[in-house]
Protein backbone atom coordinates (compact mmCIF):
# COMPACT_ATOMS: atom_id res chain seq x y z
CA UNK A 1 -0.48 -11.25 -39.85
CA UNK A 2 2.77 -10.97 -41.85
CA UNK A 3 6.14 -12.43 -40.55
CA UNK A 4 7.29 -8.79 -39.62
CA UNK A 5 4.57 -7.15 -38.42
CA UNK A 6 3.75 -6.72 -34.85
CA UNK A 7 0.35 -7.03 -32.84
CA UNK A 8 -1.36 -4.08 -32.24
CA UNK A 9 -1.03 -3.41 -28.92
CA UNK A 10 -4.34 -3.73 -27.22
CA UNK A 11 -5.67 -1.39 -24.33
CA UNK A 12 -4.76 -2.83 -20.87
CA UNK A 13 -7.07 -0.39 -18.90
CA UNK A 14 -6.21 -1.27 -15.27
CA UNK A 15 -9.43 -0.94 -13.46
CA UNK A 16 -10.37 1.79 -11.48
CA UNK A 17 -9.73 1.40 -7.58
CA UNK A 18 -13.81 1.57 -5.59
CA UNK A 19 -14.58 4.19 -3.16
CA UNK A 20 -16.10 2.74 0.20
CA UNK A 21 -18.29 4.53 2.48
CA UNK A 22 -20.09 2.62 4.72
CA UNK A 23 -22.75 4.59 6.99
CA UNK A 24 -24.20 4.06 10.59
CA UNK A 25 -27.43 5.95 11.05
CA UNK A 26 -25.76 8.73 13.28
CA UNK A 27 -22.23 8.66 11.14
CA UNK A 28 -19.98 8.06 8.53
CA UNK A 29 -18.27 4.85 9.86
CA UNK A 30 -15.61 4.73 7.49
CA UNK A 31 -14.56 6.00 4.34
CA UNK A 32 -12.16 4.77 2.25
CA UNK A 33 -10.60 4.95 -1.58
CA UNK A 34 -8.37 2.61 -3.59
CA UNK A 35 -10.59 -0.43 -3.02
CA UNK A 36 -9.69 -2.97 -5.23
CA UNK A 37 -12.32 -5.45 -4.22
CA UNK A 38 -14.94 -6.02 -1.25
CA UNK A 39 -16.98 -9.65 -0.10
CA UNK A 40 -20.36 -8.88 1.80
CA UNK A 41 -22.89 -11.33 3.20
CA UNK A 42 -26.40 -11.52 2.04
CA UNK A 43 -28.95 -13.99 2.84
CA UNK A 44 -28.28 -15.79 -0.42
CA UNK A 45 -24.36 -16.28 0.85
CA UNK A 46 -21.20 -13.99 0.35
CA UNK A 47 -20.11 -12.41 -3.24
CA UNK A 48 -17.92 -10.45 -4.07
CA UNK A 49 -17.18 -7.02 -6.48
CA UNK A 50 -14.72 -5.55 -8.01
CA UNK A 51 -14.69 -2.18 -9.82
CA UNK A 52 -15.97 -3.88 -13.17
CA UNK A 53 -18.81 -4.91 -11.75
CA UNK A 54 -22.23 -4.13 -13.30
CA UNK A 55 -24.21 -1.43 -10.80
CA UNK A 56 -26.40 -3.66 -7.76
CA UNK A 57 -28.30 -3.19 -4.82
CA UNK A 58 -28.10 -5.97 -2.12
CA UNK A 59 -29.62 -7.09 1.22
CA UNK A 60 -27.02 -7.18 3.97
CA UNK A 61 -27.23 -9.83 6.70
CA UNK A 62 -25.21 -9.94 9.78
CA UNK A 63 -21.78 -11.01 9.07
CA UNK A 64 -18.12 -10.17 7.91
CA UNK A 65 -17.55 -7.13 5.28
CA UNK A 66 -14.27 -7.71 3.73
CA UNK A 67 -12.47 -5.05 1.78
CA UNK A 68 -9.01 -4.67 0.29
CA UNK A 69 -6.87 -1.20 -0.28
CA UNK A 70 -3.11 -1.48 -1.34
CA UNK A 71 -1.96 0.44 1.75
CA UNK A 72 -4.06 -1.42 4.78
CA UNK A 73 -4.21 -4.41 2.86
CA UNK A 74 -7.53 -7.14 3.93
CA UNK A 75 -10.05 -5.01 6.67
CA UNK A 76 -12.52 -7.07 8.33
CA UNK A 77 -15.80 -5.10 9.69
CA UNK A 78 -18.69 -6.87 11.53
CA UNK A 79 -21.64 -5.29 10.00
CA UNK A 80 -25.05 -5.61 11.13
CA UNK A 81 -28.78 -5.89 8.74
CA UNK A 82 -28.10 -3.10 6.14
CA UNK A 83 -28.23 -2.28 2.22
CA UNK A 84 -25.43 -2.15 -0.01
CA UNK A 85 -25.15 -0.18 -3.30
CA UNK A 86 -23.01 0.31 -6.16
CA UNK A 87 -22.99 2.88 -8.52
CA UNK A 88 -19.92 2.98 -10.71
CA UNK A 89 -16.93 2.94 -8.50
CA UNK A 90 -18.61 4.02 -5.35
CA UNK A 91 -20.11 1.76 -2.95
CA UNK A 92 -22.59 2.65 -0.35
CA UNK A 93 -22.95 0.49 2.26
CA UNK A 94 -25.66 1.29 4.97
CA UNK A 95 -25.89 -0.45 8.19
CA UNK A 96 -27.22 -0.10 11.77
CA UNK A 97 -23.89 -1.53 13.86
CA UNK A 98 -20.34 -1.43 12.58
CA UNK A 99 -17.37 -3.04 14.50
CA UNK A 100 -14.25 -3.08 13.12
CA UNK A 101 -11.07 -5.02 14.28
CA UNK A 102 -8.20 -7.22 12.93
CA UNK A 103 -8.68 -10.61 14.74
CA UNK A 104 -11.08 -12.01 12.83
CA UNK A 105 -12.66 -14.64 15.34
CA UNK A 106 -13.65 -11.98 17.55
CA UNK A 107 -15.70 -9.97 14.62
CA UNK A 108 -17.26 -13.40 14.44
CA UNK A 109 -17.90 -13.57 17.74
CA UNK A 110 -19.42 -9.85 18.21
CA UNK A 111 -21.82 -10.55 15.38
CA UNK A 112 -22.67 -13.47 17.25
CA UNK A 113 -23.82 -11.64 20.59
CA UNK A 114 -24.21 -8.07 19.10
CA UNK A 115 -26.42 -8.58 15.90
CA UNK A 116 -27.67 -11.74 15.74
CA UNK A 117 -29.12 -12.03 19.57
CA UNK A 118 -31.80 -9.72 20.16
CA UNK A 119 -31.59 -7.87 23.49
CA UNK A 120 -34.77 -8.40 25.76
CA UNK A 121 -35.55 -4.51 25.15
CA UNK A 122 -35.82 -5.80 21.80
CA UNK A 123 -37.95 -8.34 21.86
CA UNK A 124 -40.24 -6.85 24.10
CA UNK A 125 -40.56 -3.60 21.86
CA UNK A 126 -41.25 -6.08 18.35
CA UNK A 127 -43.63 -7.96 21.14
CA UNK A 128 -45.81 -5.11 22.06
CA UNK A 129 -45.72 -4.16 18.49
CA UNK A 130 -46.97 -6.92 17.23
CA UNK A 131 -50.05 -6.55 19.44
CA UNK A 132 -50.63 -2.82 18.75
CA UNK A 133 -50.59 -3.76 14.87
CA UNK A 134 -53.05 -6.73 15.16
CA UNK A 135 -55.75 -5.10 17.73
CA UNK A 136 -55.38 -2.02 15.53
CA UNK A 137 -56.10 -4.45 12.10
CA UNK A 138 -58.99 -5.85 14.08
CA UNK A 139 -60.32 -2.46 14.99
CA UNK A 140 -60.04 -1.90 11.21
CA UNK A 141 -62.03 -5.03 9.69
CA UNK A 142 -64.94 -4.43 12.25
CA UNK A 143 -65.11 -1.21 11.23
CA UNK A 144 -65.24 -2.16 7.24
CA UNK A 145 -67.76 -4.18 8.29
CA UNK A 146 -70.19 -1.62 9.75
C-alpha cells in the first residue's frame, strides 16, 4: 500500500438479530425477535448460538434456556425434554413444559421437582407399558415360531 492511500474499507455486516419461538404442545409459549444469542442444555452440556451459526438440530434436556434481546436483556426459561432447531435466523425450540421467571434459583429448582422427578402417574403409565410391550413381543416370537 502506498504512503497516501487508504484501506479499503471492509464490510462490517453486523449480524442479523435470531427470531425465537419456543412451542409447548398446546401453544406458542413465547415468541420473540432481536435475539442476539441463546445457551440451551443438551445431554452433551450447554452451547451456545448466535445468528452466524451454521443450521443444527439438538436434543434438549431438562434445564435452563438462556436468551438475550436488547430490550429485556438475559431471560431465563426452565424448559423441559424437547428439540431445538435452527434454520437461518429462526430458532424453533419445542418442548413439553416451559416456566419462565427471573430468579434464577427457583427455575433451577422447578426443573428439579417439575421435569426431572417423574410423578407416580408417570411411572406407573411407562410401568404398565413396559409390560403391554413385552407380553405383546412374546405373543409375537411364539407366533413366528408356529
Amino acid at each position: 500500500m502506498k504512503p497516501n492511500q487508504r484501506p479499503k474499507p471492509t464490510s462490517s455486516k453486523l449480524p442479523t438479530p435470531m427470531k425465537l419461538k419456543i412451542l409447548l404442545p398446546f401453544k406458542v409459549f413465547a415468541e420473540k425477535s432481536g435475539v442476539s444469542r441463546i445457551v440451551a442444555e443438551t445431554l452433551a452440556g450447554s452451547f451456545g448460538l448466535l445468528s452466524q451459526r451454521l443450521d443444527c438440530v439438538a436434543a434438549l434436556t431438562p434445564g435452563i434456556l438462556i436468551y438475550e434481546t436488547e430490550s429485556d436483556g438475559e431471560v431465563f426459561v426452565a424448559v423441559d425434554d424437547g428439540v431445538l432447531v435452527k434454520t437461518g435466523p429462526d430458532v424453533l425450540v419445542s418442548v413439553r413444559r416451559a416456566i419462565s421467571g427471573a430468579d434464577l434459583g427457583q427455575l433451577r429448582q422447578a426443573v428439579t421437582q417439575e421435569f426431572l422427578t417423574l410423578d407416580e402417574r408417570e411411572q406407573s403409565v411407562r410401568s404398565i407399558m413396559a409390560k403391554l410391550e413385552t407380553g405383546f413381543l412374546r405373543r409375537f416370537a411364539t407366533f413366528q415360531h408356529d
